[in-house]
Protein backbone atom coordinates (compact mmCIF):
# COMPACT_ATOMS: atom_id res chain seq x y z
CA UNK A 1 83.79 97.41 122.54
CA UNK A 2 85.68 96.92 119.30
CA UNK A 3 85.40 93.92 117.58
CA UNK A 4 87.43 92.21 114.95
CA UNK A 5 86.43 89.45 112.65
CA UNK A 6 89.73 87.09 111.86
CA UNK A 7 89.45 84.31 109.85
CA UNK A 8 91.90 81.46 109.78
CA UNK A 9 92.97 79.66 106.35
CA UNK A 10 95.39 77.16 105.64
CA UNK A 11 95.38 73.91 103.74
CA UNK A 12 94.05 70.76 105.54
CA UNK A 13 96.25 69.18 108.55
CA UNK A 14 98.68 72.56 108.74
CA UNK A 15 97.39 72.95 112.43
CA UNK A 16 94.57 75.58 111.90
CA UNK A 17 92.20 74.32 114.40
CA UNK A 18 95.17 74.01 117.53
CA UNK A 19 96.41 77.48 116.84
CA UNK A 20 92.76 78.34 117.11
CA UNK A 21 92.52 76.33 120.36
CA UNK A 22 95.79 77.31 122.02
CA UNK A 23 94.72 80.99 121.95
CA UNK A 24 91.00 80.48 123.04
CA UNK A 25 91.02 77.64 125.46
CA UNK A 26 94.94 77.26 125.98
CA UNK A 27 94.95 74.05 125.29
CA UNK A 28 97.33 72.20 122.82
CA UNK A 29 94.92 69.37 120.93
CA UNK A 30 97.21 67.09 119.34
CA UNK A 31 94.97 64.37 117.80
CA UNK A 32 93.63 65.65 113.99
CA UNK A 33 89.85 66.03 113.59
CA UNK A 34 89.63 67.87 110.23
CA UNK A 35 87.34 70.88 110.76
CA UNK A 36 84.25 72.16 108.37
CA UNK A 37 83.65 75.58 110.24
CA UNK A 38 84.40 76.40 114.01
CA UNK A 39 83.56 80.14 115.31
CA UNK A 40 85.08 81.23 118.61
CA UNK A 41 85.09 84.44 120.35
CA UNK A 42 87.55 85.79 123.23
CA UNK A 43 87.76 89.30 124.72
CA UNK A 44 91.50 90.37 124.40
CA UNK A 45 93.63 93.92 125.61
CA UNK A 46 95.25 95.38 122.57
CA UNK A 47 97.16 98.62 123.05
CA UNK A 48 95.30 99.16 126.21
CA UNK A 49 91.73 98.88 124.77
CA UNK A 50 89.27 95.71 125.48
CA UNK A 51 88.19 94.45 122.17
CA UNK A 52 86.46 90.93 121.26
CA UNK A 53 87.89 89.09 118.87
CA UNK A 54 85.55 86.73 116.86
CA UNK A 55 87.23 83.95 115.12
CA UNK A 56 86.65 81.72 112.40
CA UNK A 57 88.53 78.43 112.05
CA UNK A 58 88.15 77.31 108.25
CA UNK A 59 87.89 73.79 106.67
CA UNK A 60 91.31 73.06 105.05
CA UNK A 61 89.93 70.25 102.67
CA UNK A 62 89.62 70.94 99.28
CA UNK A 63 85.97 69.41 99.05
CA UNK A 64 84.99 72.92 100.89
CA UNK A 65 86.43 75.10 98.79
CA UNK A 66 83.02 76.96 97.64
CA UNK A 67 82.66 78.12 101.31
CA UNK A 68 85.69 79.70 100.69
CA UNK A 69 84.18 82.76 99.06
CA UNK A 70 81.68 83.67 102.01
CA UNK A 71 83.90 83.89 104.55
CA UNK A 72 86.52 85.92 102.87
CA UNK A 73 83.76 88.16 102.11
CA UNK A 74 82.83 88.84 105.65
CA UNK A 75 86.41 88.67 107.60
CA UNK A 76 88.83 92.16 108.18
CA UNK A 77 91.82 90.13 109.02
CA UNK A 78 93.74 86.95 107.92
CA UNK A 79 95.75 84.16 109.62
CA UNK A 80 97.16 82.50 106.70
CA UNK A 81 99.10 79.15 107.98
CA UNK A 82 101.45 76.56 106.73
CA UNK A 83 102.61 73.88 108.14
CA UNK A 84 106.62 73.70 108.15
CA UNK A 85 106.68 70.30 107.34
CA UNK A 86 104.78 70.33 104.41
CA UNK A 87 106.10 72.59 101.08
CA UNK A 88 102.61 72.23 99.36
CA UNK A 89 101.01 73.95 102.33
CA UNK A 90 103.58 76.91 101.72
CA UNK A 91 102.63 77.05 98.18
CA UNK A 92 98.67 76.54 98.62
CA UNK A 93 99.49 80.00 100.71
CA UNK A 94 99.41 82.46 97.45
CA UNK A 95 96.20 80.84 96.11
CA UNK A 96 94.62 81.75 99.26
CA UNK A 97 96.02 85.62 99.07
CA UNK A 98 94.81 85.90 95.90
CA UNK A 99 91.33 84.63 96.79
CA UNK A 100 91.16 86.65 99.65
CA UNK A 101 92.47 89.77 97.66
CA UNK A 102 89.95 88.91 94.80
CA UNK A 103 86.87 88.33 97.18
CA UNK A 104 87.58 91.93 99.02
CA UNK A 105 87.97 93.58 95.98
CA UNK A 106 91.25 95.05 97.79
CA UNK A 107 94.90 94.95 96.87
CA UNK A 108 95.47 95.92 100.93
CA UNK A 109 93.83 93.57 103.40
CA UNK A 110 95.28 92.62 106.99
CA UNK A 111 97.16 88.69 106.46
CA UNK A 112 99.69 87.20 109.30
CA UNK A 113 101.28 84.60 107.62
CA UNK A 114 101.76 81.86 110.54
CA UNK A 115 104.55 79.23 110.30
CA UNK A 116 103.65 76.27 112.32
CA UNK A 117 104.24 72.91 113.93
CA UNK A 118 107.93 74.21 114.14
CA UNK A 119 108.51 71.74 116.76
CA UNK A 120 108.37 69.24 114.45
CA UNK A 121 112.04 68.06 112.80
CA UNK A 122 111.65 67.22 109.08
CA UNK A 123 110.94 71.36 108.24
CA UNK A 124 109.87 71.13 104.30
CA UNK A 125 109.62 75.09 103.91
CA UNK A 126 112.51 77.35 103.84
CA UNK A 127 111.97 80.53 106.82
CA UNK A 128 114.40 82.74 104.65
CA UNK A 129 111.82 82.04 101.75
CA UNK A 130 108.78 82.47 103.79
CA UNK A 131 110.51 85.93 105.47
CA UNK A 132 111.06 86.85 101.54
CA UNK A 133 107.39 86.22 100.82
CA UNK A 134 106.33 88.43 103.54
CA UNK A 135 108.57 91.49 102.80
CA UNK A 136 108.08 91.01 99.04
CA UNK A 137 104.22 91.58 99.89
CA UNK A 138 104.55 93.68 103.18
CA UNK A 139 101.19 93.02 104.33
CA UNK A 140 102.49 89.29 105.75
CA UNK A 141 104.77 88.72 108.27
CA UNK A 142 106.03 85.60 109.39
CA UNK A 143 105.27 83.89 113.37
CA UNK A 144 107.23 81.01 113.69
């Protein structure tokens, strides 16, 4: 069986952790417990073929930023999120590219760039900027 390693990225409080929990357990958690590292697996179909995915949900704090580095080193696809109520989030998103880019030693690596907490009202971020960001760098697309 195939297996993929994705790790998830985003600045503190932009929803990492639910995203994380809505696909595994599909479950919405909607109180904020900031995470240090979380690793979940869950067997998925994708174009017909069984494959596990394996799924690491990042700290978003700034105080564990050197962990940063190891996990980029060891992932083969991104889920870099913003939160849509919070610009700085949006902005925090090219420092994590460029990490990730810089840690691979790759200009091409797999990134989803994930809008979230659209529900929410008060949107900060732009979705025609955020749709320019990902064509501009073709490897992102936006969910929202």
């Amino acid at each position: 069986m195939t297996e993929y390693k994705l790790v998830v990225v985003g600045a503190g409080g932009v929803g990492k952790s639910a995203l994380t929990i809505q696909l595994i357990q599909n479950h919405f958690v909607d109180e904020y417990d900031p995470t240090i590292e979380d690793s979940y697996r869950k067997q998925v179909v994708i174009d017909g073929d069984t494959c596990l995915l394996d799924i690491l949900d990042t700290a978003g704090q700034e105080e564990y930023s050197a962990m940063r580095d190891q996990y980029m080193r060891t992932g083969e696809g991104f889920l870099l999120v913003f939160a849509v109520n919070s610009a700085k989030s949006f902005e925090d998103i090219g420092t994590y590219r460029e990490q990730i880019k810089r840690v691979k030693d790759a200009e091409e690596v797999p990134m989803v760039l994930v809008g979230n907490k659209c529900d929410l009202s008060a949107w900060a971020v732009d979705m025609n900027q955020a749709r320019e960001v990902s064509i501009f760098n073709r490897n992102l697309m936006v969910t929202v």
